[in-house]
PDB file of N, CA and C in Angstrom:
ATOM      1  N   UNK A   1      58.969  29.793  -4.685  1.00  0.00           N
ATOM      2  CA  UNK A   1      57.800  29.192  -4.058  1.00  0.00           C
ATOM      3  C   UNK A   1      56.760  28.880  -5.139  1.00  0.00           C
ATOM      4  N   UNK A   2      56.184  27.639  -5.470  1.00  0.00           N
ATOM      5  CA  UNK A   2      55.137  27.610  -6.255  1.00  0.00           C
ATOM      6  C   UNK A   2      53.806  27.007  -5.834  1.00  0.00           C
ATOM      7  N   UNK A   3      52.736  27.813  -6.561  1.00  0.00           N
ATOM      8  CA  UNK A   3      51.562  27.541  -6.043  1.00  0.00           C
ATOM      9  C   UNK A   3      50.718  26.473  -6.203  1.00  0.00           C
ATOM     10  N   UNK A   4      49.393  26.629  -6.350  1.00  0.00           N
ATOM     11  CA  UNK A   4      48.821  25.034  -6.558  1.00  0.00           C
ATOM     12  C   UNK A   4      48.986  24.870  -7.723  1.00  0.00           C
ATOM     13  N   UNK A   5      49.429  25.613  -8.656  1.00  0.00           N
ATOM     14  CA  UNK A   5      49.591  24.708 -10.320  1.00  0.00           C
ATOM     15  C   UNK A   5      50.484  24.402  -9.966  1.00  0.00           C
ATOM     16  N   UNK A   6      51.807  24.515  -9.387  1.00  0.00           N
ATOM     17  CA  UNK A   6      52.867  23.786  -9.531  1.00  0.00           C
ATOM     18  C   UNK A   6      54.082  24.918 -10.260  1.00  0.00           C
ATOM     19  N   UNK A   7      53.470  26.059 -10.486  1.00  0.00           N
ATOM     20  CA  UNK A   7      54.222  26.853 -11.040  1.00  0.00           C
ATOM     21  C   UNK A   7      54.882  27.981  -9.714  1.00  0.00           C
ATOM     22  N   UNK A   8      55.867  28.438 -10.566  1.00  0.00           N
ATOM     23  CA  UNK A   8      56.750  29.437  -9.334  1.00  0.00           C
ATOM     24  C   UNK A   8      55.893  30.365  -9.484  1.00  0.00           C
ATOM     25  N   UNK A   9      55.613  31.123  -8.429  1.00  0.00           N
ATOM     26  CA  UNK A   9      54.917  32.601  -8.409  1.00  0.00           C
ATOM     27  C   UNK A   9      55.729  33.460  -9.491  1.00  0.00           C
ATOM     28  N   UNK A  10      56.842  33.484  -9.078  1.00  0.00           N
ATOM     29  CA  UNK A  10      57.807  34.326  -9.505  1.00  0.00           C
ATOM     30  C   UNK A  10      57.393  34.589 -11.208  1.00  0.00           C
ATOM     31  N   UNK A  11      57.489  33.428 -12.441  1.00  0.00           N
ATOM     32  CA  UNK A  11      56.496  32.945 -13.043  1.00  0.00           C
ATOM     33  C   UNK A  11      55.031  33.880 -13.561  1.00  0.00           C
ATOM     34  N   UNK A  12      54.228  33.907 -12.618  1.00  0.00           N
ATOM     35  CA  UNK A  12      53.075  34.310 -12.702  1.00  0.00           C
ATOM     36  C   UNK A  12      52.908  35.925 -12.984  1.00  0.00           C
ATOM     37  N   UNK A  13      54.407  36.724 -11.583  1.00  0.00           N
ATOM     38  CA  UNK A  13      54.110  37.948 -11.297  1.00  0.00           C
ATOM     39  C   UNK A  13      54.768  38.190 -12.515  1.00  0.00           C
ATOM     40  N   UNK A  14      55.936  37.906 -13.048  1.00  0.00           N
ATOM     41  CA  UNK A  14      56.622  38.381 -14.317  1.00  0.00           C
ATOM     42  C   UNK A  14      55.409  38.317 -15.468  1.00  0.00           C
ATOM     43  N   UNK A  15      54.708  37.735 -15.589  1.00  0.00           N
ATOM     44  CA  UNK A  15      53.846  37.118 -16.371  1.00  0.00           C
ATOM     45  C   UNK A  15      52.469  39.084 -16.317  1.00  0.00           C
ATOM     46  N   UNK A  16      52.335  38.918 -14.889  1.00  0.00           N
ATOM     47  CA  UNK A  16      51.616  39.920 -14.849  1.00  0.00           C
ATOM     48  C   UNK A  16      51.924  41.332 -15.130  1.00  0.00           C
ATOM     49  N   UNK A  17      53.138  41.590 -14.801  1.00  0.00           N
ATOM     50  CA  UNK A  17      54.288  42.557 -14.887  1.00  0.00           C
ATOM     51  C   UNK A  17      54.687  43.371 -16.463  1.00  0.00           C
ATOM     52  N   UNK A  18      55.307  42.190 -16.776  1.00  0.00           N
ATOM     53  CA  UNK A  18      55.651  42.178 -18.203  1.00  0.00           C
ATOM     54  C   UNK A  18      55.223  41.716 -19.208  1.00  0.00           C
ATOM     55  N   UNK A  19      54.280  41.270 -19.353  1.00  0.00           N
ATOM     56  CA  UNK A  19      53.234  40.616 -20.666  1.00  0.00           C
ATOM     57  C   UNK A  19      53.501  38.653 -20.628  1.00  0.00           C
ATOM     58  N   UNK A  20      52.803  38.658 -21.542  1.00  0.00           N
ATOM     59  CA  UNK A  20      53.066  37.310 -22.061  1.00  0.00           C
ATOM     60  C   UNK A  20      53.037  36.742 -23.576  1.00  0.00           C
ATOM     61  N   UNK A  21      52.784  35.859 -24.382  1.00  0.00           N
ATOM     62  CA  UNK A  21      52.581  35.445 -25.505  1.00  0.00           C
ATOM     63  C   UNK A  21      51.885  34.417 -25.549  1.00  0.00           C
ATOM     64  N   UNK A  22      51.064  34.636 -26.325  1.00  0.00           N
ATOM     65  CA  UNK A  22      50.330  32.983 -26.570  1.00  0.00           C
ATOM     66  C   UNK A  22      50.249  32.363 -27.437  1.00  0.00           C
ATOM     67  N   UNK A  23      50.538  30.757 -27.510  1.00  0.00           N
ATOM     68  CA  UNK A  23      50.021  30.094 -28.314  1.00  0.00           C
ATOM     69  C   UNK A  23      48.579  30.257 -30.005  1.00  0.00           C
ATOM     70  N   UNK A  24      48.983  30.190 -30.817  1.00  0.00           N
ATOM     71  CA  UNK A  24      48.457  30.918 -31.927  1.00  0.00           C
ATOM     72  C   UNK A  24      49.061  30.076 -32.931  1.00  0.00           C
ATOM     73  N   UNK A  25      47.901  29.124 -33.835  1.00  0.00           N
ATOM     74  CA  UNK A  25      48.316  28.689 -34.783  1.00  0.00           C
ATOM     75  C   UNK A  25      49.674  28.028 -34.580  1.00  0.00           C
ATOM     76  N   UNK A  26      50.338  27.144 -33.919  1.00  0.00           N
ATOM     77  CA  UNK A  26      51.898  26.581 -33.440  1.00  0.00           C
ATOM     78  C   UNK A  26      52.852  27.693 -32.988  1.00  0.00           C
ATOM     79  N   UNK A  27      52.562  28.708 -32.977  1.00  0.00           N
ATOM     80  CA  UNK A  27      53.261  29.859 -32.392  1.00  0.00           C
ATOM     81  C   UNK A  27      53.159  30.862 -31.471  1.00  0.00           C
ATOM     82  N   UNK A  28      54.389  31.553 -30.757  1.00  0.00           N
ATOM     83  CA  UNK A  28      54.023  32.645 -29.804  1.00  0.00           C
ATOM     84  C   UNK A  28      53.679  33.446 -30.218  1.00  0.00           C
ATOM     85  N   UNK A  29      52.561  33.996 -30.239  1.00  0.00           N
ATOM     86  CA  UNK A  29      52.530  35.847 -30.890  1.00  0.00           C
ATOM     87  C   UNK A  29      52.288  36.845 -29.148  1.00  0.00           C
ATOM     88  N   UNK A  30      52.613  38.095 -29.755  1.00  0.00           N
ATOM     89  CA  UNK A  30      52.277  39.137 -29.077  1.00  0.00           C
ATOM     90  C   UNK A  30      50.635  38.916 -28.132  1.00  0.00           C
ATOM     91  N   UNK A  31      50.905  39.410 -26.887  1.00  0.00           N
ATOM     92  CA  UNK A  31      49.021  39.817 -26.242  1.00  0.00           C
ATOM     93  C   UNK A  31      48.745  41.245 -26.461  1.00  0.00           C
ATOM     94  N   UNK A  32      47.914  41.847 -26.724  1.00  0.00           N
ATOM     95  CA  UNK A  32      47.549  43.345 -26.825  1.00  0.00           C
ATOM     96  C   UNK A  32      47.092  43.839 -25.330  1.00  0.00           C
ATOM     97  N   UNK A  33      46.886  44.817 -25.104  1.00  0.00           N
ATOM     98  CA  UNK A  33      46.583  45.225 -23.714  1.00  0.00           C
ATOM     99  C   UNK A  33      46.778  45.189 -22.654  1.00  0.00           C
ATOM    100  N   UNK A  34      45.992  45.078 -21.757  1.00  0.00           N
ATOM    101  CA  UNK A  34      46.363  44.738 -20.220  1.00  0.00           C
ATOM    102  C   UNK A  34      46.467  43.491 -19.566  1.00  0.00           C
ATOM    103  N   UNK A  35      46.835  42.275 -18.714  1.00  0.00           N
ATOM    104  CA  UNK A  35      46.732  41.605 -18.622  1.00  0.00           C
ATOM    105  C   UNK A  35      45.840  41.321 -17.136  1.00  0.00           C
ATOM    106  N   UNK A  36      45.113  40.350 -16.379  1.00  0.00           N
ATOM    107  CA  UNK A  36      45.097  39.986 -15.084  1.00  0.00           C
ATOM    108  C   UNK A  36      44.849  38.703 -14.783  1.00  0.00           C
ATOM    109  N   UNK A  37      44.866  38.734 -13.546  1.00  0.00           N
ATOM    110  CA  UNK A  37      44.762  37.068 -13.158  1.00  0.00           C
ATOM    111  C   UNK A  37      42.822  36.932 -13.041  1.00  0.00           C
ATOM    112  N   UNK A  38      42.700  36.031 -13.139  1.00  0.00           N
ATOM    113  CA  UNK A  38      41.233  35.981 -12.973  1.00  0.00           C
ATOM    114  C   UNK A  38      40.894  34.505 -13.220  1.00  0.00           C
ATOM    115  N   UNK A  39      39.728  34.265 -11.734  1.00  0.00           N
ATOM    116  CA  UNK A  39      39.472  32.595 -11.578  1.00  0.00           C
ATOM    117  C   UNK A  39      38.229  32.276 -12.153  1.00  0.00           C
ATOM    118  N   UNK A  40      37.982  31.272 -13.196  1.00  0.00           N
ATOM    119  CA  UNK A  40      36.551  30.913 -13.839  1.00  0.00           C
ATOM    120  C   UNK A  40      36.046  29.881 -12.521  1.00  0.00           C
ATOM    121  N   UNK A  41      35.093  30.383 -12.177  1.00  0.00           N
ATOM    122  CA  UNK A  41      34.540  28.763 -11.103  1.00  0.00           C
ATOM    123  C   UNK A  41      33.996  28.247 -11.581  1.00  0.00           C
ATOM    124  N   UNK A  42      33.395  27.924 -13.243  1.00  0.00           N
ATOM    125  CA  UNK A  42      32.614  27.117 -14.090  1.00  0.00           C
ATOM    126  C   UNK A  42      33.939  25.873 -14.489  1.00  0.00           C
ATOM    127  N   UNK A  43      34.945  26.450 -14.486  1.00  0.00           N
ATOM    128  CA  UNK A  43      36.397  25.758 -14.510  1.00  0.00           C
ATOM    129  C   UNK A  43      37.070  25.430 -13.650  1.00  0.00           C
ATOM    130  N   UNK A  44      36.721  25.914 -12.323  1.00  0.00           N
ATOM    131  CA  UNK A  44      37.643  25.719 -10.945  1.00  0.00           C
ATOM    132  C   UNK A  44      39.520  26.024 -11.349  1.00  0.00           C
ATOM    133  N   UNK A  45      39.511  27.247 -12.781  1.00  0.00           N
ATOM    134  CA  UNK A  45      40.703  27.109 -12.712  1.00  0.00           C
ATOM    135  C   UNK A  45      41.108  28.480 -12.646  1.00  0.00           C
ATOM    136  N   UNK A  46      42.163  29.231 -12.459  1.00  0.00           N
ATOM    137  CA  UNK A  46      42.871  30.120 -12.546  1.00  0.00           C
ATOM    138  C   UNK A  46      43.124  30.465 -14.080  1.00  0.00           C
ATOM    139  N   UNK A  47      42.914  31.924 -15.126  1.00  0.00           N
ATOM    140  CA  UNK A  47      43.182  32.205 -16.001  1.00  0.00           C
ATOM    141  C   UNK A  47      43.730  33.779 -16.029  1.00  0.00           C
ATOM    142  N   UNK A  48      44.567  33.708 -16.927  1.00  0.00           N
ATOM    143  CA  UNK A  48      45.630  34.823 -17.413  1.00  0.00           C
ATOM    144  C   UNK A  48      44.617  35.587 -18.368  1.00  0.00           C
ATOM    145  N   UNK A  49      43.818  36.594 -18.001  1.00  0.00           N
ATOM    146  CA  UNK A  49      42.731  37.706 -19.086  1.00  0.00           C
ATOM    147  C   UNK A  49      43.799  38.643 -20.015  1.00  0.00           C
ATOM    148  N   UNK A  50      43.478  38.673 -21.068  1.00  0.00           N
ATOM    149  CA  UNK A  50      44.177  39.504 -22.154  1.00  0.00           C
ATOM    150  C   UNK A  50      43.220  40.367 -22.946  1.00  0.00           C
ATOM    151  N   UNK A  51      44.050  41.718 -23.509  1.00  0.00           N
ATOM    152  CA  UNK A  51      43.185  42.005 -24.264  1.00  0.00           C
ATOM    153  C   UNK A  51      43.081  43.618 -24.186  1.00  0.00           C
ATOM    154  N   UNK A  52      42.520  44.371 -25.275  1.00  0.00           N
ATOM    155  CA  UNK A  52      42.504  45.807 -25.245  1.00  0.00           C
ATOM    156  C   UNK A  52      40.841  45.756 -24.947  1.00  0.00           C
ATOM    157  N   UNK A  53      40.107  45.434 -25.792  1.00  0.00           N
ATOM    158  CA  UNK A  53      38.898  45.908 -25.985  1.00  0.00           C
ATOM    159  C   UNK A  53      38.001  44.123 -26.323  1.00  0.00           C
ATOM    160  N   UNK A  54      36.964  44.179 -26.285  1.00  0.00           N
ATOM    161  CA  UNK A  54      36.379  42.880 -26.922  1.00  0.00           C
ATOM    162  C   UNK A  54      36.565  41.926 -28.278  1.00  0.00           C
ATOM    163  N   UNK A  55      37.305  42.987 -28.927  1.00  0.00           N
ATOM    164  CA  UNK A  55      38.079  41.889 -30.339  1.00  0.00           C
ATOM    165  C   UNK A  55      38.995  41.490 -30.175  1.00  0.00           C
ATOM    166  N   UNK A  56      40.115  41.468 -29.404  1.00  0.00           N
ATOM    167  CA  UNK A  56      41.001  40.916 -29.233  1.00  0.00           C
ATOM    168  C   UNK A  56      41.282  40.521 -27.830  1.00  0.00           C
ATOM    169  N   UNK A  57      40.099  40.296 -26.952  1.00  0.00           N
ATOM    170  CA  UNK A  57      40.449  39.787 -25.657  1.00  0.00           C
ATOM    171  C   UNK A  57      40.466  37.996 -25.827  1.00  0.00           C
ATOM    172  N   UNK A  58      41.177  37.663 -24.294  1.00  0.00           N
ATOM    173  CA  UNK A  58      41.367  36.092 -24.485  1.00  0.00           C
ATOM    174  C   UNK A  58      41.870  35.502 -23.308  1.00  0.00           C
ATOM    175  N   UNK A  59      41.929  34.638 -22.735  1.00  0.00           N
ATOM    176  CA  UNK A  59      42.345  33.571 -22.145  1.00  0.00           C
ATOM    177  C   UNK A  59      42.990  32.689 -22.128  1.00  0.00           C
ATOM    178  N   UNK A  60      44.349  32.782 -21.484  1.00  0.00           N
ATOM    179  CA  UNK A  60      44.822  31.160 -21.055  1.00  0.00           C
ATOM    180  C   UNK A  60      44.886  30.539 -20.301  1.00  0.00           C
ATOM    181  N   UNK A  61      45.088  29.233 -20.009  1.00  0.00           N
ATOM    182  CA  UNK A  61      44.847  28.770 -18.100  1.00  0.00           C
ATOM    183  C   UNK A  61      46.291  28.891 -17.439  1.00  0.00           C
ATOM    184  N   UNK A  62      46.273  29.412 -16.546  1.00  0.00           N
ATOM    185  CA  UNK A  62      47.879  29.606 -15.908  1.00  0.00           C
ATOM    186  C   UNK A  62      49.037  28.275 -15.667  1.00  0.00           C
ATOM    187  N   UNK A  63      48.121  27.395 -15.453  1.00  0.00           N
ATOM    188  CA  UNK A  63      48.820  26.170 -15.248  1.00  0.00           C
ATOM    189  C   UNK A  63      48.962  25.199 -17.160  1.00  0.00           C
ATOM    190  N   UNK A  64      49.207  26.136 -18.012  1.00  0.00           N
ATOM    191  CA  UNK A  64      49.510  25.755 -19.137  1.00  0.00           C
ATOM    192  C   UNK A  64      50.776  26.978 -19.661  1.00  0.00           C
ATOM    193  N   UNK A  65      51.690  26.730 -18.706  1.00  0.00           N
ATOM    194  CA  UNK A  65      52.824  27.701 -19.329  1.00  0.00           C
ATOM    195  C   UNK A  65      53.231  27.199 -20.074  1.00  0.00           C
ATOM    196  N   UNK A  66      54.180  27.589 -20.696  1.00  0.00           N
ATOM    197  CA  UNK A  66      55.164  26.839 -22.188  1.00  0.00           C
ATOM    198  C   UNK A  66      54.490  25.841 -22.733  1.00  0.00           C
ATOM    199  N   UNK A  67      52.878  25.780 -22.764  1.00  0.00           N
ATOM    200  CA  UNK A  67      51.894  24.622 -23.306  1.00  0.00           C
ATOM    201  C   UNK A  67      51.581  25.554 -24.490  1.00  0.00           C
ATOM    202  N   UNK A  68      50.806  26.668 -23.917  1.00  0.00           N
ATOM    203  CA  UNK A  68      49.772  27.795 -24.544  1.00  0.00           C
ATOM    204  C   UNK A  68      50.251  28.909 -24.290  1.00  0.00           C
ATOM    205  N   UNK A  69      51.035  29.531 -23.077  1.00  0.00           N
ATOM    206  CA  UNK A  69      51.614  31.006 -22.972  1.00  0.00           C
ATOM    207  C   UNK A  69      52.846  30.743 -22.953  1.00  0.00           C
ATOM    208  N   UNK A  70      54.074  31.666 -22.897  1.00  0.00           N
ATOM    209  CA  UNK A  70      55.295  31.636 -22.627  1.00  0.00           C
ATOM    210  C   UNK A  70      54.835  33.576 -22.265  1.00  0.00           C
ATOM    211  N   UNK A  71      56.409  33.532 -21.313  1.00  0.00           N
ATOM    212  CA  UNK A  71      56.549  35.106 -20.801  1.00  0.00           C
ATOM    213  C   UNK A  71      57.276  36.064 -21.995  1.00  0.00           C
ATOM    214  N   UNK A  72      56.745  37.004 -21.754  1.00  0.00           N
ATOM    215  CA  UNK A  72      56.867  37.944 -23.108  1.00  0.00           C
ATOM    216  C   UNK A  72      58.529  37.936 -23.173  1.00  0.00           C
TER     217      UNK A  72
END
């Protein structure tokens, strides 16, 4: 079943579940910490929160899989 990005849930929950990787300099690297879903309404978009602590937290938009994240 996929949602309004167009992506499978299935997708998302693995995503939440099991980590992800992001985009970095042309490459996947590792996310540190915890992950969650979380909606910017300054963006009207859905984003993937990363991060242990404030130096290494971050954002990607969910509807940019295999753009900017891939699943860990």
């Amino acid at each position: 079943m996929e949602n309004l990005f167009g992506i499978n849930n299935d997708i998302v929950k693995l995503a939440l579940t099991n980590g992800i990787k992001v985009k970095k300099d042309g490459q996947f690297v590792e996310t540190p910490g915890f992950i969650s879903l979380t909606y910017i309404i300054q963006y009207n978009k859905f984003v993937l929160a990363y991060g242990s602590g404030p130096s290494d937290a971050g954002y990607v938009y969910v509807d940019k899989f295999e753009e900017d994240w891939i699943l860990k």
